[in-house]
Protein backbone atom coordinates (compact mmCIF):
# COMPACT_ATOMS: atom_id res chain seq x y z
CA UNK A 1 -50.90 -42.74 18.52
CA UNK A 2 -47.06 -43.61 19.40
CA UNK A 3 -44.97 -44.24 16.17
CA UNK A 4 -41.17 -45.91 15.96
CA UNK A 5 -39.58 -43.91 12.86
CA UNK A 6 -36.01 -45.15 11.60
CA UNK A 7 -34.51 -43.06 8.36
CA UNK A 8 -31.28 -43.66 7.21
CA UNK A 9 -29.49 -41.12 4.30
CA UNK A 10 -26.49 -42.67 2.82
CA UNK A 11 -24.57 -40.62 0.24
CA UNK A 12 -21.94 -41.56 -1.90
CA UNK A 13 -19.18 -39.75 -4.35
CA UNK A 14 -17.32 -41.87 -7.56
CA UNK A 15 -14.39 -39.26 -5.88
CA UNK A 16 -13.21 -37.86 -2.27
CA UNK A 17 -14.90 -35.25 -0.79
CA UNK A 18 -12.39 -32.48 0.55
CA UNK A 19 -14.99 -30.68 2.93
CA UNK A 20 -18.73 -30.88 3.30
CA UNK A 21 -20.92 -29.22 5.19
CA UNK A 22 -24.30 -30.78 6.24
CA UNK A 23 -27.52 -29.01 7.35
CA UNK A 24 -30.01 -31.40 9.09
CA UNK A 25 -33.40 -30.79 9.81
CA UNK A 26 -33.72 -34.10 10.92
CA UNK A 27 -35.62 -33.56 14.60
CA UNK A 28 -39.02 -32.79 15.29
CA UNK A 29 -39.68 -30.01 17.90
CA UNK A 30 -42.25 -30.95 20.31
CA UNK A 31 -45.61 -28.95 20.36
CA UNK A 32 -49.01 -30.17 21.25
CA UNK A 33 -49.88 -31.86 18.12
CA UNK A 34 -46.72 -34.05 18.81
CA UNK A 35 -44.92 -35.74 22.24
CA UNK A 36 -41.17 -36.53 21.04
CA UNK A 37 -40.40 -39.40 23.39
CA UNK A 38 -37.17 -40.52 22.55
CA UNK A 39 -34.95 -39.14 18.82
CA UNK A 40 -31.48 -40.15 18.27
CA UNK A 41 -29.60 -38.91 15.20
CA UNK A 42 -26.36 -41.14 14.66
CA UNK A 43 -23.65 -38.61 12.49
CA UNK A 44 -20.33 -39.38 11.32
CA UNK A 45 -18.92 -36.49 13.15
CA UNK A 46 -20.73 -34.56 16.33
CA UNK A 47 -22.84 -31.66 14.75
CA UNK A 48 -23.45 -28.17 16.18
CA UNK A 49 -27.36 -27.98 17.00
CA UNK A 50 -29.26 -24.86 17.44
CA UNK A 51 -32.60 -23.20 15.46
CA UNK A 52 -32.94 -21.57 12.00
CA UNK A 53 -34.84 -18.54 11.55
CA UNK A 54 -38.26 -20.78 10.89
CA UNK A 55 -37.86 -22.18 14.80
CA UNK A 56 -36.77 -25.63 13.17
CA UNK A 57 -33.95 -27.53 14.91
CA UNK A 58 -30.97 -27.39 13.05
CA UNK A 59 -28.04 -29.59 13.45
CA UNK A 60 -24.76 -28.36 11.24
CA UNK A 61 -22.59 -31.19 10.21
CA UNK A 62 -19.44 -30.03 9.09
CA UNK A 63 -16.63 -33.17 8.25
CA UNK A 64 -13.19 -31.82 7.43
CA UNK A 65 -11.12 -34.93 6.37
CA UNK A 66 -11.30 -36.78 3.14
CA UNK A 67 -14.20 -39.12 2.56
CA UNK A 68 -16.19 -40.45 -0.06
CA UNK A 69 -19.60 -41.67 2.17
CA UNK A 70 -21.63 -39.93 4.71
CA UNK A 71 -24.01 -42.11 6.36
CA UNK A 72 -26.88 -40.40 8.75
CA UNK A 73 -29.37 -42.55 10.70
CA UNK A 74 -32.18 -40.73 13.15
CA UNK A 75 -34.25 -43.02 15.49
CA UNK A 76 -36.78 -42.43 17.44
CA UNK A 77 -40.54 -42.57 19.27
CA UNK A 78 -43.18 -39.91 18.82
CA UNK A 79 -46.93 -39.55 20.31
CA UNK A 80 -48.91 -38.06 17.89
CA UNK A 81 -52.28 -36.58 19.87
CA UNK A 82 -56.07 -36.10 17.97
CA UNK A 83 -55.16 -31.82 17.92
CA UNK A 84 -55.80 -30.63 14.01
CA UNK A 85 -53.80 -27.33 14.29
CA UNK A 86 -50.40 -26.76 15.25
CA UNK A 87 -48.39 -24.42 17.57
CA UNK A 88 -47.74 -20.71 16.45
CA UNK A 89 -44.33 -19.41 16.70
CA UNK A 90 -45.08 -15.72 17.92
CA UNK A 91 -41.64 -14.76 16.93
CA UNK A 92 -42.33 -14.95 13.08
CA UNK A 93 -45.52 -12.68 11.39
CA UNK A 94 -47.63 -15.75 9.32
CA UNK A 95 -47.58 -12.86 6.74
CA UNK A 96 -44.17 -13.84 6.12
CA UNK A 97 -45.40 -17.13 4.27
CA UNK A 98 -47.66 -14.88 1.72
CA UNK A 99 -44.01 -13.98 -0.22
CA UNK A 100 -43.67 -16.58 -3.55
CA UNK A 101 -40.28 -18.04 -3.91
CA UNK A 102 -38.86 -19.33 -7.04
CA UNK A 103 -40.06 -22.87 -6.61
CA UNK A 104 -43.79 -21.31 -5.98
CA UNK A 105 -43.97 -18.78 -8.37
CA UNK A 106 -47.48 -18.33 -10.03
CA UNK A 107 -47.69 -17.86 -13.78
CA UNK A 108 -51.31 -17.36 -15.82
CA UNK A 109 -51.92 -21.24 -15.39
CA UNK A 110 -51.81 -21.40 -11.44
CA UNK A 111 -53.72 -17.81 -11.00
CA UNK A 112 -56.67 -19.32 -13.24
CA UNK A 113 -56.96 -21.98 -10.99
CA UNK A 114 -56.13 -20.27 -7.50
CA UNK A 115 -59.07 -17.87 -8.18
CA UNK A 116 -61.46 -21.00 -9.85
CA UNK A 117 -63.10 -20.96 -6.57
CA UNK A 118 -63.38 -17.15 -5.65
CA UNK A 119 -67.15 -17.50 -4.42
CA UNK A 120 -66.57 -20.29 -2.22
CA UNK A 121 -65.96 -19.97 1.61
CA UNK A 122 -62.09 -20.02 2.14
CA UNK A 123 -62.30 -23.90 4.16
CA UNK A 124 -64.26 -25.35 1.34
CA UNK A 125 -62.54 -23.58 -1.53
CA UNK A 126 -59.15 -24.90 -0.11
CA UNK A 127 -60.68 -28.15 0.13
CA UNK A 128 -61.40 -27.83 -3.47
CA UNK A 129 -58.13 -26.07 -4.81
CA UNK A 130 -56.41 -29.54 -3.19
CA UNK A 131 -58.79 -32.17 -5.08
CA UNK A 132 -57.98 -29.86 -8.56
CA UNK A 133 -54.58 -29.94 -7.72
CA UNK A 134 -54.29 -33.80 -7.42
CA UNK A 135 -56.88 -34.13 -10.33
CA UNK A 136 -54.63 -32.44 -12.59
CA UNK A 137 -51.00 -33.66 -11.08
CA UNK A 138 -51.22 -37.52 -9.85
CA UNK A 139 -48.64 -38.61 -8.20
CA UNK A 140 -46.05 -39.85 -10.83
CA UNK A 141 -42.81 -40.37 -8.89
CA UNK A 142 -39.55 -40.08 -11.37
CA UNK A 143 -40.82 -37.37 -13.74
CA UNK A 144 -39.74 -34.19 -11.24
CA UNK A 145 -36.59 -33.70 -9.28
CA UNK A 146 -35.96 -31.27 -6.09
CA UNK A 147 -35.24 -28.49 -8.33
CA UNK A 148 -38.74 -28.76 -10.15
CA UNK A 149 -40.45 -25.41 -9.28
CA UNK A 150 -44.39 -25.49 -9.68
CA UNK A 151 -44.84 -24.16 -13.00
CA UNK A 152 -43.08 -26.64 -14.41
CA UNK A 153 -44.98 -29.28 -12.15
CA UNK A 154 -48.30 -28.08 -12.78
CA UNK A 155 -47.42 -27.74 -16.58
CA UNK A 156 -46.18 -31.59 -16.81
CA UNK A 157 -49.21 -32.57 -15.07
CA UNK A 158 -47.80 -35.64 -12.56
CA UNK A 159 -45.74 -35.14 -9.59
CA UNK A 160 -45.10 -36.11 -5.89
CA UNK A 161 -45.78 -34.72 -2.76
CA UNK A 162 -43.43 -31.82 -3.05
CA UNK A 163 -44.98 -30.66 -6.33
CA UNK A 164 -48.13 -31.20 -4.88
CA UNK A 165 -47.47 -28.71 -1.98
CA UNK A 166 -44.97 -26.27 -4.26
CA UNK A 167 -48.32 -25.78 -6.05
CA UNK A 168 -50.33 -25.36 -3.17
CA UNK A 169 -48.31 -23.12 -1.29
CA UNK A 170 -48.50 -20.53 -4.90
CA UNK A 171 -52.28 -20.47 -5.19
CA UNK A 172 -52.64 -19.91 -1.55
CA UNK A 173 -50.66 -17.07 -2.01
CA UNK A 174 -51.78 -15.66 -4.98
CA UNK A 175 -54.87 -15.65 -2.93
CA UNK A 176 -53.30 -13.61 -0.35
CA UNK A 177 -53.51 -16.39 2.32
CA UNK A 178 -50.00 -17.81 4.71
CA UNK A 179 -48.78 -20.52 3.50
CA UNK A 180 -45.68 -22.74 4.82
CA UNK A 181 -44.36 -25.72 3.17
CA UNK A 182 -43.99 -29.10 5.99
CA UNK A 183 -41.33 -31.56 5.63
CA UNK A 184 -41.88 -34.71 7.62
CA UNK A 185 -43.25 -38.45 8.04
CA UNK A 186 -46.26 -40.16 7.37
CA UNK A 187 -47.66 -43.07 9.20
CA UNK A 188 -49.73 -45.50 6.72
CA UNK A 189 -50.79 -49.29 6.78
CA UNK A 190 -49.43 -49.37 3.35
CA UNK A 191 -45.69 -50.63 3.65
CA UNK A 192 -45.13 -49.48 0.03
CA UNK A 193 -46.17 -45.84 0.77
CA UNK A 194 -42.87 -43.48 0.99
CA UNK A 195 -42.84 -42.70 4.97
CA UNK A 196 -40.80 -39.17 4.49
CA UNK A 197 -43.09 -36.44 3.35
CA UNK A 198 -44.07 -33.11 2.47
CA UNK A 199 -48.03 -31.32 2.95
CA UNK A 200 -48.92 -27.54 2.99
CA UNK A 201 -49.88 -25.50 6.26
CA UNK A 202 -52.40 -22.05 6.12
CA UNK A 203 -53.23 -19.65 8.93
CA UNK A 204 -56.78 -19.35 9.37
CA UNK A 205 -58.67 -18.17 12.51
CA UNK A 206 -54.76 -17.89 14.37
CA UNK A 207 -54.11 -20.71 13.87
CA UNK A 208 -52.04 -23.18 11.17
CA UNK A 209 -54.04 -25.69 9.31
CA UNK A 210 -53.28 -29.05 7.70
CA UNK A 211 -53.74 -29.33 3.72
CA UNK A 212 -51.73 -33.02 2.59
CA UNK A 213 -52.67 -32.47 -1.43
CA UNK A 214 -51.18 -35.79 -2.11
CA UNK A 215 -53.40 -37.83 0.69
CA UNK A 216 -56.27 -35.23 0.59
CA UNK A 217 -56.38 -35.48 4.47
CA UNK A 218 -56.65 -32.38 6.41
CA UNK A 219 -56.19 -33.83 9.77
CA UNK A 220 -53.16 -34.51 10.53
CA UNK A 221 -53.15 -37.41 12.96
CA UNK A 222 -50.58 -39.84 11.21
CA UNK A 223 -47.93 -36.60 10.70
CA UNK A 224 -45.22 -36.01 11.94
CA UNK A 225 -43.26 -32.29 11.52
CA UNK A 226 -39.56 -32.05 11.65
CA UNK A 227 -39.37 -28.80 9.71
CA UNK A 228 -40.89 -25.83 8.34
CA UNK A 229 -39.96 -22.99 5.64
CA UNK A 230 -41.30 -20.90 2.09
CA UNK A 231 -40.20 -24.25 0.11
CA UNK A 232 -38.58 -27.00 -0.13
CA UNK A 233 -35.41 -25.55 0.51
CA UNK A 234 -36.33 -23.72 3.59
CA UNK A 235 -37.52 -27.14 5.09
CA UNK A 236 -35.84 -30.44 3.70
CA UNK A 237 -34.38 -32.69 5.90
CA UNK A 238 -30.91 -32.78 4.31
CA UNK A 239 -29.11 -29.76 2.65
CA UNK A 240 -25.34 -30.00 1.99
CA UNK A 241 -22.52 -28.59 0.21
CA UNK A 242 -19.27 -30.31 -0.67
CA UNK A 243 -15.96 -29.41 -2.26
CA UNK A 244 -14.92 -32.27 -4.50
CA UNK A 245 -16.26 -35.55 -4.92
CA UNK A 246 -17.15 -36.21 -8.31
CA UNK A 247 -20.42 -37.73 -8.99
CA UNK A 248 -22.93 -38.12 -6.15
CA UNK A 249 -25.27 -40.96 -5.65
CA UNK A 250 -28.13 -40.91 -2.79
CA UNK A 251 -29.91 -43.74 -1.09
CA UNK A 252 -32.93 -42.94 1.59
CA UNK A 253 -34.94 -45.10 3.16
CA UNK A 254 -37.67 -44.46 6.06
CA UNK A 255 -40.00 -46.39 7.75
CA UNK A 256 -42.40 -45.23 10.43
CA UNK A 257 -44.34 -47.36 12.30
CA UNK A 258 -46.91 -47.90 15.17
CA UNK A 259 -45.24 -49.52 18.20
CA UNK A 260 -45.98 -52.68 19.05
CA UNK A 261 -48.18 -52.19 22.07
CA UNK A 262 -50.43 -49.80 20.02
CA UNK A 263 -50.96 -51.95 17.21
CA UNK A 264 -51.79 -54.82 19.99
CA UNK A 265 -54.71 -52.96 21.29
């Protein structure tokens, strides 16, 4: 499958902005799960591009003069193939991912219910944890915010797909199994579905495996990966910080799409 994606980021500040720094992890890295064809990112200023310490591509975005917008816009083409597991990066232990952060901390709530299934086999009892999770935390968009760990989310009982995975990613480690948090796209026929996304990855049998709580789909054929990390913060596409500004308002909006010659077939 060949998908188009276009995602613009606008931000804007009721004040000037003195300096900002940008972090972008706004490119996919190719692997065999994933062909990049063509990816464009459009910056206000030329950005220093290199790798993080999770193998993501990282572009640094640093603008020096006044300014009170920063408009980024990626473009690009991507072949997704039918492979369900994704490349290992030999340079980082998996045991790494078995460390909770703050945003997926367990308390007595999420340890109940990452040991419900203790007697199942670990592919169906993941299976399982995922249906609980959604079962107990629809998706509710407006009621969370980035800085919503998952003891809160799991607690308030709706979320989105970040809660979903934050969650996730704590009972999987409670369990003692790696688990990564995925920042990304999804492709779906549903225009009003939110194209930028987040799922879960665990390594089993060497290799990492797809868990998307929020679509309950463990193969990932309509995903595509731009970054991976412990959390959210490790792995979302735009991180910043500014000096000055005032208030700060956000728009996003992302689309991904077949292209026309597969949707013709």
């Amino acid at each position: 499958m060949k998908l188009s994606i276009q995602h613009s980021t606008e931000y804007r500040y009721s004040e000037r902005v003195k300096h900002s720094t940008q972090y972008l992890r706004l490119t996919p890295r190719p692997s065999a799960r994933q062909r990049v064809l063509s990816w464009e990112l459009d910056l206000p200023e030329q950005a220093d591009e290199g790798s993080d310490s999770y193998n993501n591509i990282l572009h640094v975005l640093t603008l020096d003069k006044p300014h009170q917008q920063i408009s980024l816009t990626v473009k690009g083409e991507v072949e997704i193939t039918d492979e369900d597991s994704e490349d290992s990066d030999h340079r980082l232990s998996p045991l790494v991912f078995t460390r909770p952060t703050f945003l997926t901390e367990c308390n007595e709530a999420l340890e109940e219910l990452a040991h419900r299934y203790d007697s199942m086999a670990n592919a169906g009892r993941l299976e399982r944890l995922s249906e609980s999770i959604l079962e107990g935390m629809p998706f509710t968009p407006g009621v969370t915010s980035v800085a919503s760990n998952a003891r809160e989310a799991w607690k308030i009982g709706k979320g989105v797909c970040q809660d979903h995975t934050h969650v996730f990613l704590a009972c999987c480690r409670a369990l003692g199994m790696p688990a990564r948090y995925v920042s990304g796209y999804l492709y779906s026929k549903d225009s009003e579905h939110v194209a930028s996304h987040a799922w879960a990855e665990v390594w089993q049998d060497d290799s990492w495996k797809t868990f998307d709580v929020t679509n309950q789909i463990c193969q990932p054929r309509h995903h595509l990966k731009l970054a991976v990390g412990m959390d959210y913060m490790d792995a979302c596409p735009v991180r910043g910080v500014r000096f000055g500004g005032g208030v700060e308002s956000l728009e996003a909006v992302a689309q991904v799409n077949r292209t026309v010659s597969e949707s013709m077939q």
